[in-house]
Protein backbone atom coordinates (compact mmCIF):
# COMPACT_ATOMS: atom_id res chain seq x y z
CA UNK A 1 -2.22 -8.82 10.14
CA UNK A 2 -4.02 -9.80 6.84
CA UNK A 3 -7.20 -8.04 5.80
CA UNK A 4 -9.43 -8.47 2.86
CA UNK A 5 -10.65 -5.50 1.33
CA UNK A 6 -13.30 -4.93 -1.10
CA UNK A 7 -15.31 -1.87 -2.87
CA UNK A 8 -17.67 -0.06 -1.74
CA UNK A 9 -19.46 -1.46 -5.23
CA UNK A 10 -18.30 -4.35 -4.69
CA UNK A 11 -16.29 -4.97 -8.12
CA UNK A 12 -13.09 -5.40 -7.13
CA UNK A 13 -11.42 -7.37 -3.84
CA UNK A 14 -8.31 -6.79 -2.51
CA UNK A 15 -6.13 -8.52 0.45
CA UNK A 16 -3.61 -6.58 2.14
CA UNK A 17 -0.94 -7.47 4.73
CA UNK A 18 0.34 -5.32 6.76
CA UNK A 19 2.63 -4.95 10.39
CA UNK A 20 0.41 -2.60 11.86
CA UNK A 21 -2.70 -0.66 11.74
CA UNK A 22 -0.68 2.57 10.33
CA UNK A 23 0.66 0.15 7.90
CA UNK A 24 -2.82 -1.18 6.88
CA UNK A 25 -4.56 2.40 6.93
CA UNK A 26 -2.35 3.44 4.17
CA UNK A 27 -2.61 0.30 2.00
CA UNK A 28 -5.99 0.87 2.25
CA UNK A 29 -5.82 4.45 1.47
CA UNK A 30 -3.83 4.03 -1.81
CA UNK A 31 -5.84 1.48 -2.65
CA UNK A 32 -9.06 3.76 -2.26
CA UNK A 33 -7.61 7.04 -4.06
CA UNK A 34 -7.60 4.91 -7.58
CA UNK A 35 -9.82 2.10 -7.28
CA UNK A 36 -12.96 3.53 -5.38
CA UNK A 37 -13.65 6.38 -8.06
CA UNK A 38 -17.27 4.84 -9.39
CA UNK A 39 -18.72 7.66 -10.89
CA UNK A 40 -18.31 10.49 -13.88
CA UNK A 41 -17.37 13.66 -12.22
CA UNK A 42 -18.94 15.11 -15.95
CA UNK A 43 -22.41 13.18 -16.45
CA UNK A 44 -22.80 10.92 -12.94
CA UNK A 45 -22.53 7.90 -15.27
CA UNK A 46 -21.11 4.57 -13.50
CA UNK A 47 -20.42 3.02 -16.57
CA UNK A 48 -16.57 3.58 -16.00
CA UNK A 49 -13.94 1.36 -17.48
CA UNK A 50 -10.19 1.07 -16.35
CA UNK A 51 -7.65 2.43 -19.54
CA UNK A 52 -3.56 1.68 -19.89
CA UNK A 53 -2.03 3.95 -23.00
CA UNK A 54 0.98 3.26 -24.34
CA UNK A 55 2.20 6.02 -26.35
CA UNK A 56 6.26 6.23 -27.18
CA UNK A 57 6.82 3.84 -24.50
CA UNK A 58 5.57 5.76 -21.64
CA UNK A 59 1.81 4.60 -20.04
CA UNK A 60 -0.98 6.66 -19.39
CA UNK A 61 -3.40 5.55 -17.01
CA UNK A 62 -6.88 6.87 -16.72
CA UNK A 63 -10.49 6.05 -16.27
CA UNK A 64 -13.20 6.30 -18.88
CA UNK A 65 -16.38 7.20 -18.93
CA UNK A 66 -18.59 5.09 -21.23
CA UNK A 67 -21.74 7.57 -20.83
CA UNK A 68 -20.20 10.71 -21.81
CA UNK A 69 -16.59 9.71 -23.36
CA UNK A 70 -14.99 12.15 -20.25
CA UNK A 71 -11.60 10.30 -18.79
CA UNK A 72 -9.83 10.72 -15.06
CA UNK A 73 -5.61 11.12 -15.74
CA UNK A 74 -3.75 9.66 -13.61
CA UNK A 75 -0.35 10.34 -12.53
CA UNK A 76 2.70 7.99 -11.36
CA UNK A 77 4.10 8.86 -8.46
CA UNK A 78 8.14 9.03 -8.82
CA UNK A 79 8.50 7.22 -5.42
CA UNK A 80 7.62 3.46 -5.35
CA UNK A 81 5.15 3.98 -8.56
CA UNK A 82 1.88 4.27 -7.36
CA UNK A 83 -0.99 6.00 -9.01
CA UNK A 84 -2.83 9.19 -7.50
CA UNK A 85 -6.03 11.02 -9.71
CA UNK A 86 -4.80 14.04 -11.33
CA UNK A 87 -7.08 16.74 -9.63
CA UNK A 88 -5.35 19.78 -10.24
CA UNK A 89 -3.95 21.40 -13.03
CA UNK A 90 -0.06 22.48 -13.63
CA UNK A 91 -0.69 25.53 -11.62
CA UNK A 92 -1.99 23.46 -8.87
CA UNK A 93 -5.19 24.77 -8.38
CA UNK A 94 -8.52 22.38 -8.19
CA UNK A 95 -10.06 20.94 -11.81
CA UNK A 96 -13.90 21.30 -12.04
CA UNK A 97 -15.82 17.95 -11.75
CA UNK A 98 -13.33 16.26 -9.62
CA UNK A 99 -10.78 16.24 -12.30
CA UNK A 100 -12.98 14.33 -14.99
CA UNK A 101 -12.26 16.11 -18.34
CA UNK A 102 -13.80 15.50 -22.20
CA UNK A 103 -11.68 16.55 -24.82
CA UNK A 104 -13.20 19.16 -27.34
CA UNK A 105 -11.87 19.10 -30.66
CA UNK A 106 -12.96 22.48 -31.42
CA UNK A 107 -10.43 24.30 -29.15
CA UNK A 108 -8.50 21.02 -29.01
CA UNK A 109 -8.46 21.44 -25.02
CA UNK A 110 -9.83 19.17 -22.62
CA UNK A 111 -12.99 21.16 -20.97
């Protein structure tokens, strides 16, 4: 079965193909976890823009908030390479504002 997918603000379309339902729910899912995400966790802003860093050959993938400057990580997962947002910290517990962090050059942190 063949659907075609698109945003809930409608920027981006997607078509997926899949065997079965289970098959489609997760496309759809993974699709949803990084391409969904519309606004700032810091400010509420929706002017968010898609980033790819390359720094010593490895990428870093996040989203960007024009409004406030404050970015989304996220991570590569080390089966099949797909992307998840980085929501909790090394310690796994839960990052305030859904994750979204601005970097503050005073303590050099992200806050």
């Amino acid at each position: 079965m063949k659907i075609s997918y698109t945003t809930s603000n409608g920027r981006i379309t997607a078509e997926f193909d899949a065997d079965s339902h289970r098959d489609l729910f997760n496309e759809i899912n993974k699709f949803q976890e990084v391409f969904e995400e519309d606004t700032c966790g810091k400010c509420k802003g929706q002017d968010i823009k898609y980033i790819v860093r390359t720094v010593d050959d490895n990428q870093y993938y996040e989203l960007k908030c024009n409004g406030c400057g404050s970015k989304l990580a996220f991570g590569v997962n080390k089966k099949g390479g797909g992307l998840f947002p980085k929501r909790k910290d090394n310690e796994g517990k839960w990052l305030p504002d859904n994750g979204w962090t601005k970097w503050n050059p005073k303590t050099e942190q992200n806050a």
